[in-house]
Protein backbone atom coordinates (compact mmCIF):
# COMPACT_ATOMS: atom_id res chain seq x y z
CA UNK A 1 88.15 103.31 119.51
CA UNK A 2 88.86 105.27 122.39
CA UNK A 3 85.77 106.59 124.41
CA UNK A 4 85.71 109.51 127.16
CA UNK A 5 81.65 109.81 128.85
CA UNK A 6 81.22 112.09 131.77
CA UNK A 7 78.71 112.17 133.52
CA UNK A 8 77.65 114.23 137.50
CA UNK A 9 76.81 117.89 136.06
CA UNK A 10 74.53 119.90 137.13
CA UNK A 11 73.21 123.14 138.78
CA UNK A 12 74.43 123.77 142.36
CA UNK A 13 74.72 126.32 144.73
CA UNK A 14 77.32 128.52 145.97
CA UNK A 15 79.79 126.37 148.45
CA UNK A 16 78.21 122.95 147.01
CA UNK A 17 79.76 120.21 146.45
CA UNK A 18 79.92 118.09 143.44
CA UNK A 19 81.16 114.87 141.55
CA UNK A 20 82.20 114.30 137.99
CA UNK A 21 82.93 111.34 136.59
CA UNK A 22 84.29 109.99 133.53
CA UNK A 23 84.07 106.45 131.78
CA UNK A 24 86.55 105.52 129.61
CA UNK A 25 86.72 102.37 127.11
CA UNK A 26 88.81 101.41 123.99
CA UNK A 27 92.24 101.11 125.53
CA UNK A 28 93.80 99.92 128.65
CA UNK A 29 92.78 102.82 131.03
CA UNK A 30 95.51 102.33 133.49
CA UNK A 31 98.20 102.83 131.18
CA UNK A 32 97.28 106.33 130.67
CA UNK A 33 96.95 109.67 132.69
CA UNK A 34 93.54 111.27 132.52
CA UNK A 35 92.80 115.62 132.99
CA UNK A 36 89.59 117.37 133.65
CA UNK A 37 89.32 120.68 131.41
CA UNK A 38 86.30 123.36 131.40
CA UNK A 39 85.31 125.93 129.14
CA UNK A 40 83.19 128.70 130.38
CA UNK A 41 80.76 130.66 128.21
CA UNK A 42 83.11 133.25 126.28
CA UNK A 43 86.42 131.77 127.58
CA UNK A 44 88.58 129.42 126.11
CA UNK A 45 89.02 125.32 127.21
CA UNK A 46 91.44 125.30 130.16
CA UNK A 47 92.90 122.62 131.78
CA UNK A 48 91.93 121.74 135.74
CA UNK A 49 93.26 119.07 137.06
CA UNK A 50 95.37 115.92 136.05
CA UNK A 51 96.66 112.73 137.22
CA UNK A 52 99.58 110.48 136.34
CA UNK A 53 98.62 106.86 135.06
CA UNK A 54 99.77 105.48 137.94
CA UNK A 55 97.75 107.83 139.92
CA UNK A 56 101.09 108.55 141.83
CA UNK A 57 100.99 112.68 141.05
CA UNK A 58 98.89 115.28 140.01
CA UNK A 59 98.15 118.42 139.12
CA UNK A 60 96.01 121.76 139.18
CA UNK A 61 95.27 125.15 138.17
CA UNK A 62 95.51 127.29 140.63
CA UNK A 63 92.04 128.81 140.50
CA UNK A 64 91.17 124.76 141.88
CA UNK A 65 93.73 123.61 143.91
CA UNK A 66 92.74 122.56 147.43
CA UNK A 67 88.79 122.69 146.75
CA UNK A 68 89.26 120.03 143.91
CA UNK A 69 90.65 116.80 143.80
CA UNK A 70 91.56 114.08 140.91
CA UNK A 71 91.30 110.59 141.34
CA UNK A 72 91.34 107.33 139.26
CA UNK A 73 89.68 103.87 139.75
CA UNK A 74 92.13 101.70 137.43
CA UNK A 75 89.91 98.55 138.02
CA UNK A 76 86.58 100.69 137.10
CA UNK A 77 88.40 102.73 134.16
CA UNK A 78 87.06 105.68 135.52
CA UNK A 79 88.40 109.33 136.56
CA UNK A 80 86.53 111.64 139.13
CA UNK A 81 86.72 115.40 140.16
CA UNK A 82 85.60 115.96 142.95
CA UNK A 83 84.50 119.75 143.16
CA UNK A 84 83.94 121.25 146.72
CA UNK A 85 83.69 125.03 147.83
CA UNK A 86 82.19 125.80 144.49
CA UNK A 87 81.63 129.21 143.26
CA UNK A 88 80.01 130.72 140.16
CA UNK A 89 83.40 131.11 138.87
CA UNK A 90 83.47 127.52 138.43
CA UNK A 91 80.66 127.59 136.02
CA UNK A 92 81.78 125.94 132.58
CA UNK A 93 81.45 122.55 131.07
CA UNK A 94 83.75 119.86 131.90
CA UNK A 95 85.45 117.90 129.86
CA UNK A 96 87.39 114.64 130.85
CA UNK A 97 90.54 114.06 128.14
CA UNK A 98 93.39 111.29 127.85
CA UNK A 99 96.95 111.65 127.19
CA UNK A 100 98.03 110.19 123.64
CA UNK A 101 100.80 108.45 124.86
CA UNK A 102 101.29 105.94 127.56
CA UNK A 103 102.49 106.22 130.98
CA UNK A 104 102.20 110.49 131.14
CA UNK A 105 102.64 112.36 134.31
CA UNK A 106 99.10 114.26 133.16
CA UNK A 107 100.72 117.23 133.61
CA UNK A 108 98.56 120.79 131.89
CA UNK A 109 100.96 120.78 128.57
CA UNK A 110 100.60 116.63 128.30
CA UNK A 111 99.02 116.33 124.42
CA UNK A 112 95.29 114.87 125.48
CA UNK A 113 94.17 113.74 122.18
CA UNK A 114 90.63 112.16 123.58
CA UNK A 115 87.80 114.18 124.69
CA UNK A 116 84.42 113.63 126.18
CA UNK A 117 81.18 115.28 125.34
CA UNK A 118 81.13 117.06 128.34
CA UNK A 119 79.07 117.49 131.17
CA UNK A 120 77.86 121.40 132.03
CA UNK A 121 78.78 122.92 135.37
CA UNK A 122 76.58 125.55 137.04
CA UNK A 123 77.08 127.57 139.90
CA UNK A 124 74.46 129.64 141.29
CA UNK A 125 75.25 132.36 143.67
């Protein structure tokens, strides 16, 4: 059985940095690419940032790219976000999610059928 846990939320302030992490178990990690989606209060999940198995490519929303960056630890089966620059607009909880099939690019329309709990996000101004 396939497990996501994040962990590294909290409350920050304006132009903080921050990072998330996520543990994954119950299948061979490296084989897979990981994403980072949030969900703000009133909005609907949206995807962040993800990264190819391999760790070879990745991708982000606009709203992130060049204050956040995706990485992977294949030997740790673990995913980060690092968050910098942060802004209340970043607010939300974060959710860590796995492709369904093997060797993905992790690209935003990839079909990420494993999801973490979540870890919650907030920016103070």
């Amino acid at each position: 059985q396939v497990q996501l846990v994040e962990s590294g939320g909290g409350l920050v302030q304006a132009e903080d940095s921050l990072r998330l992490s996520c543990a994954a178990s119950g299948r061979t990690f490296s084989r897979f690419a990981m994403a980072w989606f949030r969900q703000a209060p009133g909005k609907e999940r949206g995807f962040v940032a993800g990264i190819m198995w391999s760790g070879r490519k990745t991708y982000y929303a606009d709203s992130v790219e060049g204050r956040f960056t995706i990485s992977r630890d294949n030997a740790e089966n673990t995913v980060y976000l690092q968050m910098n620059s942060l802004t209340p607009e970043d607010t939300a909880v974060y959710y860590c999610a796995g492709d369904t099939v093997p060797y993905g690019l992790g690209s935003p329309t990839a079909r990420y059928a494993y999801w973490g709990q979540g870890t919650e996000v907030t920016v103070s101004s």
